[in-house]
C-alpha atoms as a PDB file:
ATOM      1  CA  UNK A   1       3.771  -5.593  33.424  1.00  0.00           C
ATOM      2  CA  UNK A   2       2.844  -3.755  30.095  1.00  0.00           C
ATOM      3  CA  UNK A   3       6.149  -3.407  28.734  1.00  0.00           C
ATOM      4  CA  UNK A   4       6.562  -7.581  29.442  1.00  0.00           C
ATOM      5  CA  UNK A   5       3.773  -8.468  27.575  1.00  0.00           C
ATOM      6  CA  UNK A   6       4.565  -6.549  24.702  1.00  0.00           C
ATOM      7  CA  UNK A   7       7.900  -7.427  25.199  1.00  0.00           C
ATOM      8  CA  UNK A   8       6.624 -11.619  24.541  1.00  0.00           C
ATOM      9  CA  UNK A   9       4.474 -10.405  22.122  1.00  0.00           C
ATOM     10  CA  UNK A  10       6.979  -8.881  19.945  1.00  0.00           C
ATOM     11  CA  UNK A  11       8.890 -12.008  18.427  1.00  0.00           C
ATOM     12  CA  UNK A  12       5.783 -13.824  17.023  1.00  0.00           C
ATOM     13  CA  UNK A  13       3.994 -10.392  16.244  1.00  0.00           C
ATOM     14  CA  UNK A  14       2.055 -10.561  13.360  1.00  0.00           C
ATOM     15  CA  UNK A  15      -0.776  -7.662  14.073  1.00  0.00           C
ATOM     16  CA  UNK A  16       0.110  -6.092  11.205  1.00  0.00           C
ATOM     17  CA  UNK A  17       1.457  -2.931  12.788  1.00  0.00           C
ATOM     18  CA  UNK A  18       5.374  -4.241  12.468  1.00  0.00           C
ATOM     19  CA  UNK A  19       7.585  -3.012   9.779  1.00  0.00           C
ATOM     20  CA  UNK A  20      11.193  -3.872  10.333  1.00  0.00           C
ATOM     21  CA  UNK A  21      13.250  -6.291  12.577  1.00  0.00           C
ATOM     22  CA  UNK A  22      11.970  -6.575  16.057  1.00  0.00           C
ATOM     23  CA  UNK A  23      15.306  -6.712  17.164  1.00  0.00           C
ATOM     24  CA  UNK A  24      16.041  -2.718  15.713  1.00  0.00           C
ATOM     25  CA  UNK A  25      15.167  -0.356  18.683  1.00  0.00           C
ATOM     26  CA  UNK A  26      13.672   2.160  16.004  1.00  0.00           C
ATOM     27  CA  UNK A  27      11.278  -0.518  15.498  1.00  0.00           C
ATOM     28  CA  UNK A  28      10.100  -1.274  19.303  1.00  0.00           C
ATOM     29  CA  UNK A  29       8.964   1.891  20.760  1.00  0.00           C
ATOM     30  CA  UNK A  30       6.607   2.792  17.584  1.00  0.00           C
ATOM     31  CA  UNK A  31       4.871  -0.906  17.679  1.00  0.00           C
ATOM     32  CA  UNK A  32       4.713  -0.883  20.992  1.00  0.00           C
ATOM     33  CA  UNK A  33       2.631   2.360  21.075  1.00  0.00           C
ATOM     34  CA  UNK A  34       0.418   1.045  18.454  1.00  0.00           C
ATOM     35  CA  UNK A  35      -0.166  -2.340  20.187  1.00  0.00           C
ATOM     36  CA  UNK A  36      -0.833  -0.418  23.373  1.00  0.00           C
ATOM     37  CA  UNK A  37      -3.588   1.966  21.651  1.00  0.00           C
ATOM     38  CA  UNK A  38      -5.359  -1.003  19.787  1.00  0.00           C
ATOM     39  CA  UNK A  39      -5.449  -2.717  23.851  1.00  0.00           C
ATOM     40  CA  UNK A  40      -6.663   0.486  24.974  1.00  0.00           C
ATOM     41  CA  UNK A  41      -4.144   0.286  27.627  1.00  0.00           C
ATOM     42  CA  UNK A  42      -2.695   4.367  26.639  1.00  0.00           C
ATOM     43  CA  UNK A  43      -5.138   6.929  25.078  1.00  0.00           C
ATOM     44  CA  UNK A  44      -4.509   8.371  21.601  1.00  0.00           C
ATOM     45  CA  UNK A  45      -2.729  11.485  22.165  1.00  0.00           C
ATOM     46  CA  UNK A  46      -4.797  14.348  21.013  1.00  0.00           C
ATOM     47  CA  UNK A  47      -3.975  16.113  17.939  1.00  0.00           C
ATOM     48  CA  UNK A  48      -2.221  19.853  17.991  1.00  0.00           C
ATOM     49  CA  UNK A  49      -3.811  20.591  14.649  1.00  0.00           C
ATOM     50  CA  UNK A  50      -7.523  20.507  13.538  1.00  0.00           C
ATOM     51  CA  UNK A  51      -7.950  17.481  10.710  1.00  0.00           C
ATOM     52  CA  UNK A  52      -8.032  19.127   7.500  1.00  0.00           C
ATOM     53  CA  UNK A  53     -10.386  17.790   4.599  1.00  0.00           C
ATOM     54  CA  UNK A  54      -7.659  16.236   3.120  1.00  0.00           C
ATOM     55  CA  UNK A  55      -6.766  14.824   6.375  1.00  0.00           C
ATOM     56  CA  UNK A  56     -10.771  13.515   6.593  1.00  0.00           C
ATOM     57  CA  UNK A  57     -10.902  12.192   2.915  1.00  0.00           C
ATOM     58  CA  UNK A  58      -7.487  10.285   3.538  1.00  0.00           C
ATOM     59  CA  UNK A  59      -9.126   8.781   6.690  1.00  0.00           C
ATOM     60  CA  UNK A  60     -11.887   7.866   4.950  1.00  0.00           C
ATOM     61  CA  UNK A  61     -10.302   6.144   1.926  1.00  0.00           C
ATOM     62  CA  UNK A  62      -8.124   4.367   5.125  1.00  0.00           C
ATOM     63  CA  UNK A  63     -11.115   3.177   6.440  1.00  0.00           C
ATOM     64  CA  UNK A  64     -12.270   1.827   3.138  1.00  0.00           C
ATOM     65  CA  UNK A  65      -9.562   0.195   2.702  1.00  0.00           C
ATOM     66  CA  UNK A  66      -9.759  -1.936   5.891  1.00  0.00           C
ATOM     67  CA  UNK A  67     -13.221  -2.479   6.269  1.00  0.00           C
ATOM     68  CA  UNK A  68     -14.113  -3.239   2.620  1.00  0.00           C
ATOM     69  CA  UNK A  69     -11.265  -4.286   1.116  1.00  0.00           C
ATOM     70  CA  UNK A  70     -10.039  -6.363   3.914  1.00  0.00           C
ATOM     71  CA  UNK A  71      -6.396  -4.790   3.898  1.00  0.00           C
ATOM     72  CA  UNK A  72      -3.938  -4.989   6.608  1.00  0.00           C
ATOM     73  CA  UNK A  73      -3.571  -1.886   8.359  1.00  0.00           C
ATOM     74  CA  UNK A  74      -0.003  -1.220   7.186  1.00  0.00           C
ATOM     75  CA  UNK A  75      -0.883  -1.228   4.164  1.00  0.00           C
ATOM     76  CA  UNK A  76      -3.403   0.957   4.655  1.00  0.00           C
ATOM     77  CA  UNK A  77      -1.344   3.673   6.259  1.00  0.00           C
ATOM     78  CA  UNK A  78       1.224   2.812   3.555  1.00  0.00           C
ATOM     79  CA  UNK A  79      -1.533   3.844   0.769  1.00  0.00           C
ATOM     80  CA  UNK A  80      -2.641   6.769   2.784  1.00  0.00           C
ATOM     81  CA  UNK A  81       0.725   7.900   2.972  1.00  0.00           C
ATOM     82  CA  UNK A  82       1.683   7.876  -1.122  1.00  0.00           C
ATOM     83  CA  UNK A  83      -2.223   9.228  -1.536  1.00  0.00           C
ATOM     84  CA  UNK A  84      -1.244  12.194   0.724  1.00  0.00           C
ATOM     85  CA  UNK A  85       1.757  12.585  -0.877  1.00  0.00           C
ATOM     86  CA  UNK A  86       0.324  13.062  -4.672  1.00  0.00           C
ATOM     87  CA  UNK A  87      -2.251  15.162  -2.710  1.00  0.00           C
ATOM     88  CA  UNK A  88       0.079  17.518  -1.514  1.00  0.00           C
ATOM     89  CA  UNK A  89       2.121  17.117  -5.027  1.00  0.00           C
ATOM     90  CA  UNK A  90      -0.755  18.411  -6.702  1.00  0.00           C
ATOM     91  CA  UNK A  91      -2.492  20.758  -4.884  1.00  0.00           C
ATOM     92  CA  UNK A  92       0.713  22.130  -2.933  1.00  0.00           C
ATOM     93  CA  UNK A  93      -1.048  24.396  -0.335  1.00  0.00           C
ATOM     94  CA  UNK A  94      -3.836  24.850  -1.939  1.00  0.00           C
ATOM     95  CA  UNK A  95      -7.453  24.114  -1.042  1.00  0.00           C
ATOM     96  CA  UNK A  96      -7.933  19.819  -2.238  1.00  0.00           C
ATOM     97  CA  UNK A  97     -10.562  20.369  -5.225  1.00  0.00           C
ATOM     98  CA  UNK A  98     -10.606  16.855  -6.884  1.00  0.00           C
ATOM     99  CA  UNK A  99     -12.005  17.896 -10.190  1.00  0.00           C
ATOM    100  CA  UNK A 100      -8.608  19.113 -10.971  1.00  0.00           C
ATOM    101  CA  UNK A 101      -6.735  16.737 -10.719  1.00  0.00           C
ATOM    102  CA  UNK A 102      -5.607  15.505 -14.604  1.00  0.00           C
ATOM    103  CA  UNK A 103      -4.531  12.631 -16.302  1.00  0.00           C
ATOM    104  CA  UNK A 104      -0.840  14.413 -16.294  1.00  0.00           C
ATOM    105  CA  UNK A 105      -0.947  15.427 -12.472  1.00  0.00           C
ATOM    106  CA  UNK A 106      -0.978  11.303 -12.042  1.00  0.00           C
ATOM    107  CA  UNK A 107       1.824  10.496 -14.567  1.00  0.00           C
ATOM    108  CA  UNK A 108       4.130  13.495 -13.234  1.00  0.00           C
ATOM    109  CA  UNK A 109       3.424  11.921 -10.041  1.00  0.00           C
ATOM    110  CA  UNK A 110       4.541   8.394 -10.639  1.00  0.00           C
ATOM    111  CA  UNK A 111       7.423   9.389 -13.172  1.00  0.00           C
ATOM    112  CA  UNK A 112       9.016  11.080 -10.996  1.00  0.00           C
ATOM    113  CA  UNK A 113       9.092   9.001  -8.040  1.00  0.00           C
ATOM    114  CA  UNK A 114      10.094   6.271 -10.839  1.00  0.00           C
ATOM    115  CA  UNK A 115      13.495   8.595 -10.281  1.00  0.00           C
ATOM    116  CA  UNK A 116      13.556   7.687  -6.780  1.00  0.00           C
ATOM    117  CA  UNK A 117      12.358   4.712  -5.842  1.00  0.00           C
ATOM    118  CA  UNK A 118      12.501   1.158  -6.526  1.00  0.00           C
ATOM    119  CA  UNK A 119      10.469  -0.195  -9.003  1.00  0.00           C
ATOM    120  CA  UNK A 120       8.471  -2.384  -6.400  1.00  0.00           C
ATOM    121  CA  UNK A 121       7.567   0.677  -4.138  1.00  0.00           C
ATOM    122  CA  UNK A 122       6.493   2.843  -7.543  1.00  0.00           C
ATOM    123  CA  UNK A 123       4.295  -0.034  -8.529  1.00  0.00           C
ATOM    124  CA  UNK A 124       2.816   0.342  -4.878  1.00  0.00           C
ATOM    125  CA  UNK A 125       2.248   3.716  -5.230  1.00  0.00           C
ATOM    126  CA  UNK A 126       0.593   3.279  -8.875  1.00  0.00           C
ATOM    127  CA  UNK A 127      -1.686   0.625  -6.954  1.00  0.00           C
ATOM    128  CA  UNK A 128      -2.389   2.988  -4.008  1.00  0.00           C
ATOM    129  CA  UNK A 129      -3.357   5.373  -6.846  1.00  0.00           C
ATOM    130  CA  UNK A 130      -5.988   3.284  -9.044  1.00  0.00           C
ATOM    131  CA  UNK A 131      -7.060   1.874  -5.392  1.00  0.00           C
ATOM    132  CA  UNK A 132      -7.529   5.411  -4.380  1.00  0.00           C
ATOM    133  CA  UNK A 133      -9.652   6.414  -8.051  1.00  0.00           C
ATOM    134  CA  UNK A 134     -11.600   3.458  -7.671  1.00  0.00           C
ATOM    135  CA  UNK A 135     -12.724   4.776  -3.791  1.00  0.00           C
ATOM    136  CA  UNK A 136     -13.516   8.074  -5.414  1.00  0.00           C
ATOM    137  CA  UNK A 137     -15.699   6.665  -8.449  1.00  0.00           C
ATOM    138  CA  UNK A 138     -17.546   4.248  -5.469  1.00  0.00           C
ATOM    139  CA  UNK A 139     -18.294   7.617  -3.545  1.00  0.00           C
ATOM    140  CA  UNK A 140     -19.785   9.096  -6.852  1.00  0.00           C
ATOM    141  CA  UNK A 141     -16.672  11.103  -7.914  1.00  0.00           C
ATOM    142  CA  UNK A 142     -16.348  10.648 -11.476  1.00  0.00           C
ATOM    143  CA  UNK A 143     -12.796   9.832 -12.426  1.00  0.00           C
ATOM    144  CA  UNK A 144     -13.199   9.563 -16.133  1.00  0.00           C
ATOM    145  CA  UNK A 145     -10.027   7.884 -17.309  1.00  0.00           C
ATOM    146  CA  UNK A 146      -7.686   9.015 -14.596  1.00  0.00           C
ATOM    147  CA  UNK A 147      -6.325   5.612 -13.728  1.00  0.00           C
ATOM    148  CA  UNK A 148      -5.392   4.893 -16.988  1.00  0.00           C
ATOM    149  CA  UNK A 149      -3.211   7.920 -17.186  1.00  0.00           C
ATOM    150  CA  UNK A 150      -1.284   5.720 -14.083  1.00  0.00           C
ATOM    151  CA  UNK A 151       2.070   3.823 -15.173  1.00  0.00           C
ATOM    152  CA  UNK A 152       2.155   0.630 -15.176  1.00  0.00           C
ATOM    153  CA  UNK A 153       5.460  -0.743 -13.631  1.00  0.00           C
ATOM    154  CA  UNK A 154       6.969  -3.070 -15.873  1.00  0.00           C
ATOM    155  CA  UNK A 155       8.023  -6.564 -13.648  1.00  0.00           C
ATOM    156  CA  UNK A 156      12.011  -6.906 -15.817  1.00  0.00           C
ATOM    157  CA  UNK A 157      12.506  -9.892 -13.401  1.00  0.00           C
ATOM    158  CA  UNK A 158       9.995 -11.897 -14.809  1.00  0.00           C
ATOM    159  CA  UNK A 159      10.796 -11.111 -18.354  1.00  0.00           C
ATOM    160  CA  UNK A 160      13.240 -14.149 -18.955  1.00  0.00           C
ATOM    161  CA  UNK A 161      10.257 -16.606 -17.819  1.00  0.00           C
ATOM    162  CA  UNK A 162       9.049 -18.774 -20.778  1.00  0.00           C
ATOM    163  CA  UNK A 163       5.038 -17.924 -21.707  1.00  0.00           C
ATOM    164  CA  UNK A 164       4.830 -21.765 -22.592  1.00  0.00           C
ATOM    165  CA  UNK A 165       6.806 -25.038 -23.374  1.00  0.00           C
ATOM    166  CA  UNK A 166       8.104 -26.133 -26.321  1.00  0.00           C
ATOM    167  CA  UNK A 167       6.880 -29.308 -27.752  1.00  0.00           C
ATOM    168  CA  UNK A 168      10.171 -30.804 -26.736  1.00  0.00           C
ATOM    169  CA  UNK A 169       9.868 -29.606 -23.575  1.00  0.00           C
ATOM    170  CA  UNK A 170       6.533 -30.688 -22.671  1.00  0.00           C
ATOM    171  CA  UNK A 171       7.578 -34.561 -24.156  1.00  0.00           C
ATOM    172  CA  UNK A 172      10.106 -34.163 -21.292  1.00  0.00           C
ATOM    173  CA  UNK A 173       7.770 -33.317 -18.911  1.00  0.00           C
ATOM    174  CA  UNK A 174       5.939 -36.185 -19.292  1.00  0.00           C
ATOM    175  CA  UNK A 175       8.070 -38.892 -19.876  1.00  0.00           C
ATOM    176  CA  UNK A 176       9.800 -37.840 -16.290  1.00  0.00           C
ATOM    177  CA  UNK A 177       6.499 -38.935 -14.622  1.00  0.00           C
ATOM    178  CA  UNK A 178       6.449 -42.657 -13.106  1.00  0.00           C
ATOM    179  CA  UNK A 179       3.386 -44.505 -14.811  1.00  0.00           C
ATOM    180  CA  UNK A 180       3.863 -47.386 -12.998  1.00  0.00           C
ATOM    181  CA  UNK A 181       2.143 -45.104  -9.662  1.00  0.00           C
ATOM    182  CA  UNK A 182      -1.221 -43.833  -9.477  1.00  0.00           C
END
């Protein structure tokens, strides 16, 4: 009976847990686990690892995220993930001390995922970063200028928009509305 109501709740899904096409199997089993926890139906299965302060902090920012910023829940795992990511590219296995992390560590970090990744998910990551900086400063971290040492991503495919009309073209414009109807 479970499986059948996730089963009809799949094609109109929009919980926010989905990534993908409902019709992949990778996709089913994963959101159906979710859908299941959030129900209560299954418990959460206990961790085999202790939560680590980085694993508490990243929680925390998650939680942020959704209850103050009114974010979807992927994207708040989505933003945990690239946060945990720079994280570990910084700090490597090293204890998490946030007072040193640089303006470079951030620019190393984005740069060279700019090698990897398409431009919209490395302007993701630069938001989940300044998103991220901004939770910090709010929790009485001070970040200085850190986000400012965060690329911006430029947006090439709206670089052949016109910032305004021509005179001519706003004459046009115009004249192609009907006067003659309120």
């Amino acid at each position: 009976a479970t499986v059948q109501r996730f089963l009809a709740h799949a094609p109109d899904c929009r919980c926010g847990v989905a990534r993908g096409n409902p019709s992949d199997r990778r996709y089913g089993v994963p959101h159906m686990q979710e859908v299941l926890l959030r129900h209560g139906v299954i418990a959460a299965p206990r961790s085999a690892r202790r939560p680590t302060p980085a694993d508490r902090l990243i929680e925390r920012f998650a939680v942020h995220l959704r209850d103050n910023r009114g974010m979807m829940e992927s994207s708040c795992t989505e933003y945990s993930r690239i946060v945990r990511g720079f994280l570990s590219f910084r700090f490597r296995r090293a204890a998490i001390d946030l007072r040193r992390i640089r303006p470079l560590d951030l620019h190393r970090f984005v740069v060279g995922k700019a090698k990897k990744w398409r431009p919209a998910t490395v302007q993701l990551a630069s938001s989940a970063l300044r998103r991220f900086l901004a939770f910090l400063q709010m929790r009485g971290f001070p970040t200085g200028g850190l986000a400012d040492a965060i690329p911006r991503v430029p947006r090439w495919s709206l670089a052949t928009i016109p910032k305004y009309l021509t005179h001519e073209q706003l004459g046009a414009l115009l004249r192609s509305f009907d006067r003659a109807t309120p």
